[in-house]
C-alpha atoms as a PDB file:
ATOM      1  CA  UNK A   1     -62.012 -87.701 129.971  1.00  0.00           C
ATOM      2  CA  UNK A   2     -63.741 -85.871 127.439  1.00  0.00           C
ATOM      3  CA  UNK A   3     -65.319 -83.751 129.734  1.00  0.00           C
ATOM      4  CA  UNK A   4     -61.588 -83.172 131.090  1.00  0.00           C
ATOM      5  CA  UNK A   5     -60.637 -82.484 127.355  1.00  0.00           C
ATOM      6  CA  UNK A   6     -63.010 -79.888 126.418  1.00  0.00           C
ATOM      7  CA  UNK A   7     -62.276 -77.934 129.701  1.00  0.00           C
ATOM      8  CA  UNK A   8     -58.671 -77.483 129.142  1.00  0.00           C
ATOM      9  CA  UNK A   9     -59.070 -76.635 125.216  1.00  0.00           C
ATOM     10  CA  UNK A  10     -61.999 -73.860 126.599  1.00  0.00           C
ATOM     11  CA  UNK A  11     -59.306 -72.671 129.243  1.00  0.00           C
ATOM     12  CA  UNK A  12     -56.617 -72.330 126.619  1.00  0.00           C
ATOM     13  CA  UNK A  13     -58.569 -69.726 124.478  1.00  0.00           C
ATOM     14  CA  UNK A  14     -56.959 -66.774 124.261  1.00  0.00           C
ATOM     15  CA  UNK A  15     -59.169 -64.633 127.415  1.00  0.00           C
ATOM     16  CA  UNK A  16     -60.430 -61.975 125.003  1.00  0.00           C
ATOM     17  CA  UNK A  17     -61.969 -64.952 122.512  1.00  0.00           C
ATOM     18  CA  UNK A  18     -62.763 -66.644 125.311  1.00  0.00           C
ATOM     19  CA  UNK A  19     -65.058 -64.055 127.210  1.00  0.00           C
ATOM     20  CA  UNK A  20     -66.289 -62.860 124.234  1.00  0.00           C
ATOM     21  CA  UNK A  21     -67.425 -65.863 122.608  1.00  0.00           C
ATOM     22  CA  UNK A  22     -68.681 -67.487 126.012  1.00  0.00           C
ATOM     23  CA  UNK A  23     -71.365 -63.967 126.077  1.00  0.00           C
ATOM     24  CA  UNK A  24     -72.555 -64.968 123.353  1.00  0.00           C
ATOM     25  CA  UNK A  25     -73.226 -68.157 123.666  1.00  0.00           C
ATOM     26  CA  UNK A  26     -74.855 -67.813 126.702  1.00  0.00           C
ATOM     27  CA  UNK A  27     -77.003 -64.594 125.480  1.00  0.00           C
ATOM     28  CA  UNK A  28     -78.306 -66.977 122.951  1.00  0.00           C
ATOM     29  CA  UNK A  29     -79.113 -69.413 125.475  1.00  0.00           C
ATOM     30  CA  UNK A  30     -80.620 -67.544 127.580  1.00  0.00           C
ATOM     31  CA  UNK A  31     -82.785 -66.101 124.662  1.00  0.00           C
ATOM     32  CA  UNK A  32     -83.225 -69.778 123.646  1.00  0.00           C
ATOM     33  CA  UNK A  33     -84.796 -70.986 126.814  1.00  0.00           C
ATOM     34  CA  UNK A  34     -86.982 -67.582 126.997  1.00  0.00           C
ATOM     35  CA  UNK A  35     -85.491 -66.094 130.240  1.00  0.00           C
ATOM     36  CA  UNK A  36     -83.869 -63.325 127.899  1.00  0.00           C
ATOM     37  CA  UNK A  37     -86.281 -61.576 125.298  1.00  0.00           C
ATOM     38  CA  UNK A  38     -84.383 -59.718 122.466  1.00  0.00           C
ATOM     39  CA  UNK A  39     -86.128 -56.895 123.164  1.00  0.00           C
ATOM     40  CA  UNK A  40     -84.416 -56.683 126.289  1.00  0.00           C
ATOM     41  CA  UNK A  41     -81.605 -57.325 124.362  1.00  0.00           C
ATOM     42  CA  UNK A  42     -81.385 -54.520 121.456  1.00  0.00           C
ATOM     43  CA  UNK A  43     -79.607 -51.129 121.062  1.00  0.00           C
ATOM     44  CA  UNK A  44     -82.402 -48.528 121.479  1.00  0.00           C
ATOM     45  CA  UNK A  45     -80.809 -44.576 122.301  1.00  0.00           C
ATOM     46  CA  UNK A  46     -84.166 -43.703 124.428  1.00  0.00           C
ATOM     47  CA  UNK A  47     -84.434 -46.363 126.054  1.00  0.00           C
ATOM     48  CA  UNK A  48     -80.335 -46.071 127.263  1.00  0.00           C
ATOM     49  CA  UNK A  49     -80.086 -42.513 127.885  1.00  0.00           C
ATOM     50  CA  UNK A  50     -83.642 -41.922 129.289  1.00  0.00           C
ATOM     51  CA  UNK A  51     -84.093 -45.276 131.311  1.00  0.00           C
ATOM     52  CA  UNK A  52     -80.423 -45.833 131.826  1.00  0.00           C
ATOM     53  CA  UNK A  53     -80.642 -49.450 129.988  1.00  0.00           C
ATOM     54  CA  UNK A  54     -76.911 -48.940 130.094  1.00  0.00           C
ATOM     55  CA  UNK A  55     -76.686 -53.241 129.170  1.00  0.00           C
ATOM     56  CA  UNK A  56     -77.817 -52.655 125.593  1.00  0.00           C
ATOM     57  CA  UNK A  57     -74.520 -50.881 124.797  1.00  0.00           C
ATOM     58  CA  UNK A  58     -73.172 -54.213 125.480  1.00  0.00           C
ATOM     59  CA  UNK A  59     -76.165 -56.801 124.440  1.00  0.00           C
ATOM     60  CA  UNK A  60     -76.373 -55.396 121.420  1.00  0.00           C
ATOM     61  CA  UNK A  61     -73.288 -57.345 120.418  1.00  0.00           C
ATOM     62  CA  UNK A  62     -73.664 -60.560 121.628  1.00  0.00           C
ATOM     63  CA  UNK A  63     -77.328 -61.800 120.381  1.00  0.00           C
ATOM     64  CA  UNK A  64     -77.233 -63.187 116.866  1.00  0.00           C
ATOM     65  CA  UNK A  65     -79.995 -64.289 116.347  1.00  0.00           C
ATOM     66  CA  UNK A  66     -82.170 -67.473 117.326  1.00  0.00           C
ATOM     67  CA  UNK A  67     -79.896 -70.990 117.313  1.00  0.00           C
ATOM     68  CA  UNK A  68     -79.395 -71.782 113.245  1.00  0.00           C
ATOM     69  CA  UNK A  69     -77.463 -71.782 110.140  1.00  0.00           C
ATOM     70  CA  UNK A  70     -76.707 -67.655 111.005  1.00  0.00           C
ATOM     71  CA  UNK A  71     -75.545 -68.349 114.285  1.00  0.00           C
ATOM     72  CA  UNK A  72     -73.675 -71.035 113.877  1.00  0.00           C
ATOM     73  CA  UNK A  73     -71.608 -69.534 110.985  1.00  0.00           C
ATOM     74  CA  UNK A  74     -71.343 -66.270 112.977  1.00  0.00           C
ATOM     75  CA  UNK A  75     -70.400 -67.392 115.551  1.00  0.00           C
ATOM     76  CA  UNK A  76     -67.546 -69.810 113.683  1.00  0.00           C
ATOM     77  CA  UNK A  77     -66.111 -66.444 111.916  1.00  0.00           C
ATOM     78  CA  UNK A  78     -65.993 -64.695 115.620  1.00  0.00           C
ATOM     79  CA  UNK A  79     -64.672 -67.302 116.919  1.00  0.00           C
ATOM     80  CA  UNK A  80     -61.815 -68.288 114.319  1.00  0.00           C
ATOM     81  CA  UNK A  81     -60.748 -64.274 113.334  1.00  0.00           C
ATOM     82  CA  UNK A  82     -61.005 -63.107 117.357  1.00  0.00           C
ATOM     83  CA  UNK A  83     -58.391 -66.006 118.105  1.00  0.00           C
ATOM     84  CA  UNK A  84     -56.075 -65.555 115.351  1.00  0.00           C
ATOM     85  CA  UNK A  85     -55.671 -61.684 115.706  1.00  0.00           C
ATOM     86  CA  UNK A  86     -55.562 -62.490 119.288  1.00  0.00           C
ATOM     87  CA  UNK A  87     -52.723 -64.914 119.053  1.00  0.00           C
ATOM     88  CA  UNK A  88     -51.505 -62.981 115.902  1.00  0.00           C
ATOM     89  CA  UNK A  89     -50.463 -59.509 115.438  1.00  0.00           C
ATOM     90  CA  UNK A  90     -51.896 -58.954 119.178  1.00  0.00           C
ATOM     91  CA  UNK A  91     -50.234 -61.601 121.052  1.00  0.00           C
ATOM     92  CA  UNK A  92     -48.466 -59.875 124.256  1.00  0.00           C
ATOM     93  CA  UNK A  93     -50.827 -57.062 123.288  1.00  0.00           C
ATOM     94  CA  UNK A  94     -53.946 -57.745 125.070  1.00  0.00           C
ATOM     95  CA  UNK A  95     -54.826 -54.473 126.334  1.00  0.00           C
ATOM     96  CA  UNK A  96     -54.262 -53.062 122.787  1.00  0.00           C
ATOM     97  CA  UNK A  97     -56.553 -55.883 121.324  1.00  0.00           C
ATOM     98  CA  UNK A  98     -59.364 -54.663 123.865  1.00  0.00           C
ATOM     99  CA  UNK A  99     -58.488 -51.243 122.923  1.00  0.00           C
ATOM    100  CA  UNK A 100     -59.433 -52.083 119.428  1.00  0.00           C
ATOM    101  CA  UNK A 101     -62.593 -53.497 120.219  1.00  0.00           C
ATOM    102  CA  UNK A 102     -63.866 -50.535 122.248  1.00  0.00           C
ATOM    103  CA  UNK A 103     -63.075 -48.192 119.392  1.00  0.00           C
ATOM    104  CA  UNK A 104     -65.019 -50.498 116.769  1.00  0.00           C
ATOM    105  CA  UNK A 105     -68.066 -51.080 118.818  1.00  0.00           C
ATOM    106  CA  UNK A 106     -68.196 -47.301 119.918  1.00  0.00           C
ATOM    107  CA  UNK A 107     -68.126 -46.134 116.238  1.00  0.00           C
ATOM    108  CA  UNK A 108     -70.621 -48.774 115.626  1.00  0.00           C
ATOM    109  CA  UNK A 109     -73.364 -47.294 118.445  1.00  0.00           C
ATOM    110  CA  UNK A 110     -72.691 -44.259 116.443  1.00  0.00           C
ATOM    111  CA  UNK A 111     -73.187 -45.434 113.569  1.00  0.00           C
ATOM    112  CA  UNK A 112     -76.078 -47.242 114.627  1.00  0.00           C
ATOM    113  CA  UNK A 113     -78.311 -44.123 116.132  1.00  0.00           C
ATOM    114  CA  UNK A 114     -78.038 -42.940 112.750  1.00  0.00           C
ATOM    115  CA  UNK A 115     -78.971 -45.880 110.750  1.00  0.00           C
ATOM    116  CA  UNK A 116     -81.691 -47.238 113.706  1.00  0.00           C
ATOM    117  CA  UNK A 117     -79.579 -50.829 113.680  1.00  0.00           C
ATOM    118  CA  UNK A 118     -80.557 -53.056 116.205  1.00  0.00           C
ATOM    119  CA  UNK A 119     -78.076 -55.742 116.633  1.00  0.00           C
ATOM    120  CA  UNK A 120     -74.132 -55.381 116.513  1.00  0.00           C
ATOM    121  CA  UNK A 121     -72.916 -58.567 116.543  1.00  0.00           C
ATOM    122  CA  UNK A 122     -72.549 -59.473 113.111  1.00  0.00           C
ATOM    123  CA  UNK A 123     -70.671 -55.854 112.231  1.00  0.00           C
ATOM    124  CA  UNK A 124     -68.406 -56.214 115.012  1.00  0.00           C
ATOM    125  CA  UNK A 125     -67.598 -60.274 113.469  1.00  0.00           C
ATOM    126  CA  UNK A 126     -66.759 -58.470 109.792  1.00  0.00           C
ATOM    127  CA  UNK A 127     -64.515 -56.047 111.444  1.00  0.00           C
ATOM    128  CA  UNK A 128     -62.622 -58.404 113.039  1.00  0.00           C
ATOM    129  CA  UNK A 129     -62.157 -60.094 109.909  1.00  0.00           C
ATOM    130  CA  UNK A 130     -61.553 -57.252 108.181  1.00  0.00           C
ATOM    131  CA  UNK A 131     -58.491 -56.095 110.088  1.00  0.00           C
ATOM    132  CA  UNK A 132     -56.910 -59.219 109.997  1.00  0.00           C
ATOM    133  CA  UNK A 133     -57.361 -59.767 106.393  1.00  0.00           C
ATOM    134  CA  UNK A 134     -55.230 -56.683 105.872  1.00  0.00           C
ATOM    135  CA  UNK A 135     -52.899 -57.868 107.851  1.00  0.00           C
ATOM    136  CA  UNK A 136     -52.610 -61.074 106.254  1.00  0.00           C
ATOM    137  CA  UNK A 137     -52.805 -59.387 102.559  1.00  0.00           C
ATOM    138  CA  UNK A 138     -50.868 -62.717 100.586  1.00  0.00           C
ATOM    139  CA  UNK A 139     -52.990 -65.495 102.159  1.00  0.00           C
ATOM    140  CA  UNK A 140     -55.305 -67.312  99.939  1.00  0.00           C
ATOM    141  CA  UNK A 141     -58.809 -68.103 101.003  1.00  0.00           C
ATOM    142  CA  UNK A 142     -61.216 -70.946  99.871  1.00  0.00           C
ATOM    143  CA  UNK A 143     -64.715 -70.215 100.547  1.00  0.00           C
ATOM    144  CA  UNK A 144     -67.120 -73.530 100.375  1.00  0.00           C
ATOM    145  CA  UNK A 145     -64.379 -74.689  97.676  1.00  0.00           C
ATOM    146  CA  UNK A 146     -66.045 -72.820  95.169  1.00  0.00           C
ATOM    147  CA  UNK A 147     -63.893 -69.219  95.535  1.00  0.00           C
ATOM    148  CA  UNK A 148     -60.738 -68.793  95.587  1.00  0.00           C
ATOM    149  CA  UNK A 149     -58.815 -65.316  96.422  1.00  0.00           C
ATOM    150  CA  UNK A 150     -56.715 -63.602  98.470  1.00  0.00           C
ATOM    151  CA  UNK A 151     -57.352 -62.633 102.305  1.00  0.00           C
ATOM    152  CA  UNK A 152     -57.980 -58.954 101.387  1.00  0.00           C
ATOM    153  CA  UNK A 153     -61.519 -59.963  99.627  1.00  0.00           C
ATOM    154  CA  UNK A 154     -62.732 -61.976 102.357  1.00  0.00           C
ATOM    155  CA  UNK A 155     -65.317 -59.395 104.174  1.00  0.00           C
ATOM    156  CA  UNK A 156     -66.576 -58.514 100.591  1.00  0.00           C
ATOM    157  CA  UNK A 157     -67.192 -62.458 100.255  1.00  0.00           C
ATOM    158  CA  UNK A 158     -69.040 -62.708 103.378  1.00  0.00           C
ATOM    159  CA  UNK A 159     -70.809 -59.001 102.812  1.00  0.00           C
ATOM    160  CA  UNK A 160     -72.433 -60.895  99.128  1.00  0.00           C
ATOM    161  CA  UNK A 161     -72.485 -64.404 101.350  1.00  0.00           C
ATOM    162  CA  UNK A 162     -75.038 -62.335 103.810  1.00  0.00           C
ATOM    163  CA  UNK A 163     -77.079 -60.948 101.034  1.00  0.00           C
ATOM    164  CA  UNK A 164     -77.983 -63.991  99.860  1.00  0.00           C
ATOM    165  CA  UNK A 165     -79.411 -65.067 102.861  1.00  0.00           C
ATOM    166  CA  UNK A 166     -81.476 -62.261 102.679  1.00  0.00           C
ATOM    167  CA  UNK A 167     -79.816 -60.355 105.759  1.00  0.00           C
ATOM    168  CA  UNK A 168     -79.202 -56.667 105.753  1.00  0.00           C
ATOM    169  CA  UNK A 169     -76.021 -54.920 103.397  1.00  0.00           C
ATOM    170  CA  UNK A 170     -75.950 -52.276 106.030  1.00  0.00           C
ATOM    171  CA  UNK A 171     -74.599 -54.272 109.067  1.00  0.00           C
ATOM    172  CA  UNK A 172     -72.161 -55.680 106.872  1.00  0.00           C
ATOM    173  CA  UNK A 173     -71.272 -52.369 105.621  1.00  0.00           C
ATOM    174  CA  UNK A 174     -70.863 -50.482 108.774  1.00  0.00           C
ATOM    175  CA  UNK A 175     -68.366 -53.022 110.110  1.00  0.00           C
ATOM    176  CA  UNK A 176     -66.360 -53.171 107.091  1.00  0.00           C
ATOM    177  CA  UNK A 177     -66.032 -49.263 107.477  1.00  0.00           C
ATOM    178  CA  UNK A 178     -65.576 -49.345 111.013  1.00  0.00           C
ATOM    179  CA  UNK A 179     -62.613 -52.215 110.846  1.00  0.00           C
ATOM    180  CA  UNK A 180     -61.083 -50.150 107.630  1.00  0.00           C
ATOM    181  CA  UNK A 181     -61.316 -47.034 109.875  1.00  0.00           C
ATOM    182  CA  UNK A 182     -59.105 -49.117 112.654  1.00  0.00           C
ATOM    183  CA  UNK A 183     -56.615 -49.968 110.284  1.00  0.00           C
ATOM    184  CA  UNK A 184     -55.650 -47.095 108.723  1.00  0.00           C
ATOM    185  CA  UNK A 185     -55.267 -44.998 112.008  1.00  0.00           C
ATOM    186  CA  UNK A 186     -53.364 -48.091 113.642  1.00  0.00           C
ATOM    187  CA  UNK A 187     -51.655 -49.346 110.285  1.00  0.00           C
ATOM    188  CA  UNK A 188     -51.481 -46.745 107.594  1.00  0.00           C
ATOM    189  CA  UNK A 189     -51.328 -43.229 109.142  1.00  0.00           C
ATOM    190  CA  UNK A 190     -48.405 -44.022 111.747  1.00  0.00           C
ATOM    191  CA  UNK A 191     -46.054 -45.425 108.768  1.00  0.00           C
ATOM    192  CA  UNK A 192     -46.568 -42.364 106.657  1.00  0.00           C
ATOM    193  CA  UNK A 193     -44.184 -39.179 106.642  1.00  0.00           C
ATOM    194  CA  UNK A 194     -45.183 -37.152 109.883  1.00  0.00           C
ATOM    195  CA  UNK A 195     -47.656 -40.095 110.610  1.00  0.00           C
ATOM    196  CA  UNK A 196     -48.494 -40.446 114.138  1.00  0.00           C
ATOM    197  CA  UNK A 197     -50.294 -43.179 116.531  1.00  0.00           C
ATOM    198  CA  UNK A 198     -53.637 -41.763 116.948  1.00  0.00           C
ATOM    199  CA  UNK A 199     -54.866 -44.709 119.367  1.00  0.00           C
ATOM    200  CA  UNK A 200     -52.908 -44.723 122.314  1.00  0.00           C
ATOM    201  CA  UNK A 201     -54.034 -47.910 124.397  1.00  0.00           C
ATOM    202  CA  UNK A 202     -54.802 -45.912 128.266  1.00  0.00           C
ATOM    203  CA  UNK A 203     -52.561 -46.992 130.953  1.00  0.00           C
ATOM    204  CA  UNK A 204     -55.457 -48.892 133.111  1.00  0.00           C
ATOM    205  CA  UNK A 205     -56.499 -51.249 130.150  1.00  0.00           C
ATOM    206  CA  UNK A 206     -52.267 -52.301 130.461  1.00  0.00           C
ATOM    207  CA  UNK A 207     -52.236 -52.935 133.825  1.00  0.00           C
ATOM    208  CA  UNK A 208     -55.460 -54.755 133.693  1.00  0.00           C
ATOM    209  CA  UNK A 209     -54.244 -56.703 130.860  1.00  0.00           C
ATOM    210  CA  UNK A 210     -50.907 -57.133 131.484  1.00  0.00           C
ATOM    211  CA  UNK A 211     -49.447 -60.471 129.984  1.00  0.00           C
ATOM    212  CA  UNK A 212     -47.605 -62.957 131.752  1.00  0.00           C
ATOM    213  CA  UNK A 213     -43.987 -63.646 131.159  1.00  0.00           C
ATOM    214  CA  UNK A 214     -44.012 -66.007 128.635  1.00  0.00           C
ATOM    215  CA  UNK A 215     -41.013 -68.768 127.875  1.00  0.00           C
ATOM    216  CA  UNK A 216     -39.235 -66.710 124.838  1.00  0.00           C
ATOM    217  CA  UNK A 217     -38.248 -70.107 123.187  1.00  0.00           C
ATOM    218  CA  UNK A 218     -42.250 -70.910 122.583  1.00  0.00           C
ATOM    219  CA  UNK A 219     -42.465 -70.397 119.074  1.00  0.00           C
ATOM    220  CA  UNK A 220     -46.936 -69.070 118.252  1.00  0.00           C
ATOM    221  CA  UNK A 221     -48.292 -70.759 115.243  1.00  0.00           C
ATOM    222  CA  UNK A 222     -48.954 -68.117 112.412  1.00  0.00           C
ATOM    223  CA  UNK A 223     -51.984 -65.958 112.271  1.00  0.00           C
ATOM    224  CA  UNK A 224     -52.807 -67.025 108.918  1.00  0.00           C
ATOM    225  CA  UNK A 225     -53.602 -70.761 110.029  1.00  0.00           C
ATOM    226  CA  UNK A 226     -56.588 -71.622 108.412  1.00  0.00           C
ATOM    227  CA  UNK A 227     -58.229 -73.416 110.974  1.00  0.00           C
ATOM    228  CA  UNK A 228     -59.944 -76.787 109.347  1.00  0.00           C
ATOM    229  CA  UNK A 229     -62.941 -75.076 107.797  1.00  0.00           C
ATOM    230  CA  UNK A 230     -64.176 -75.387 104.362  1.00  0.00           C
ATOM    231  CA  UNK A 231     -65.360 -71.428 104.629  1.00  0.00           C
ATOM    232  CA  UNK A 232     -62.630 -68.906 104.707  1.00  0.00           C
ATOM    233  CA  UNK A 233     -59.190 -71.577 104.591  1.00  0.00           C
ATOM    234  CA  UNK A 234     -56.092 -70.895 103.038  1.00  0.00           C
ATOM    235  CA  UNK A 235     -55.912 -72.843  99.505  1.00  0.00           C
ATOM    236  CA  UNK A 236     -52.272 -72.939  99.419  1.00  0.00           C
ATOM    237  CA  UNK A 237     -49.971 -74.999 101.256  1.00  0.00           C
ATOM    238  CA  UNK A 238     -46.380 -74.062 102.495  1.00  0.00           C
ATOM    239  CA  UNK A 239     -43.967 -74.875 100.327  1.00  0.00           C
ATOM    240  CA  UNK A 240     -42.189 -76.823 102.898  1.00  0.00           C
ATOM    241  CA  UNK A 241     -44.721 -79.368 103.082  1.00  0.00           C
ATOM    242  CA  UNK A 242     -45.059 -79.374  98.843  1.00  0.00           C
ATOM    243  CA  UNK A 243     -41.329 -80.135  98.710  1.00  0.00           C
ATOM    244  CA  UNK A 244     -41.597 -83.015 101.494  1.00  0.00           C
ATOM    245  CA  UNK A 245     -44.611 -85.059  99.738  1.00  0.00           C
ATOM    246  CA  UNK A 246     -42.509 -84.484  96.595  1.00  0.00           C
ATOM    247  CA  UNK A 247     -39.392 -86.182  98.019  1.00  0.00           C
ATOM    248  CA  UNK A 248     -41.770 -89.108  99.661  1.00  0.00           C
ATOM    249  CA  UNK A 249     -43.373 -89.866  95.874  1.00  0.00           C
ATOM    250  CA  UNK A 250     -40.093 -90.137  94.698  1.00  0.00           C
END
């Protein structure tokens, strides 16, 4: 039954989330049991142009290091923020949701020949946090229940979080910029006077993607759920549910 239980909540993951997260866990794995070396693994130019290692464009984001305390809470953020903008602000918009991702983790291979960065995966996590954190400006956050602040603050929180733990600024960096790059050409630009939609989601990723006909009475639970976790929840409830305990005290 359990076994029956886990396979239908893994099925109804949102396919993005779902393929994503599965590479990664399975990279790690695989890394994990030695059949994988992460030197196989990691985003080296010479080695993809000259040898045609085309995989590391790919690899680079899905290792995250050996199984741990930075895995496990990387792999909860990607996880949580992939599913909510997935069911979120790009529900019925697959293909523009995988759109998104290959314009992040291009401008982060770019980014990384520059600034000789290895592994992806935890830049390509803070973007996806970042853009949904803009979306969800008015949401407040509770990190560890020691800070509390508003959505918009969250990748800063995780960028001093990482430093901490002694990990690199730069990766953080780069996929704040990247995800603040995405926003204002998807969000920003378009709304202003003689704006226009700069990323223009190709026809093939639509057809490939194309959603099914969903029942238009099903009513998706907000974007800005917080998910159970002690790291990165909302600290507010609805004031529906404030006014109901009220009335059952009384």
């Amino acid at each position: 039954m359990d076994h029956l239980t886990f396979r239908q909540e893994y099925m109804q993951l949102p396919l993005v989330t779902r393929a994503y997260t599965t590479a990664c866990v399975i990279t790690t794995i695989l890394v994990q049991l030695d059949i994988v070396s992460p030197f196989q693994l990691y985003f080296n130019p010479i080695l993809i142009f000259r040898h045609y290692q085309l995989w590391r464009l790919l690899t680079t984001f899905l290792f995250f290091g050996p199984i741990g305390f930075t895995f496990l809470f990387n792999m909860i953020f990607t996880y949580r923020y992939c599913r909510m903008l997935e069911e979120g602000s790009f529900r019925g918009r697959t293909a523009d949701f995988v759109l998104m991702m290959m314009f992040g983790g291009t401008c982060m291979l770019i980014c990384a020949m520059f600034c000789s960065l290895l592994f992806l995966g935890q830049a390509f996590t803070i973007m996806l946090v970042y853009v949904w954190a803009r979306r969800n400006p008015f949401v407040r956050m509770n990190f560890f229940g020691l800070l509390n602040f508003q959505a918009p603050y969250l990748p800063w929180v995780l960028l001093g979080f990482s430093v901490l733990l002694g990990n690199s600024i730069l990766v953080d960096l780069v996929g704040i910029a990247v995800g603040h790059v995405y926003y204002f050409l998807e969000d920003v630009f378009p709304a202003r006077s003689g704006g226009i939609r700069i990323l223009k989601t190709p026809q093939f990723l639509v057809q490939l993607f194309e959603p099914r006909n969903e029942d238009p009475a099903y009513n998706p639970r907000p974007e800005e759920r917080p998910g159970g976790f002690l790291w990165g929840e909302a600290a507010q409830r609805r004031p529906e549910q404030q006014q109901e305990e009220e009335g059952q005290q009384q």
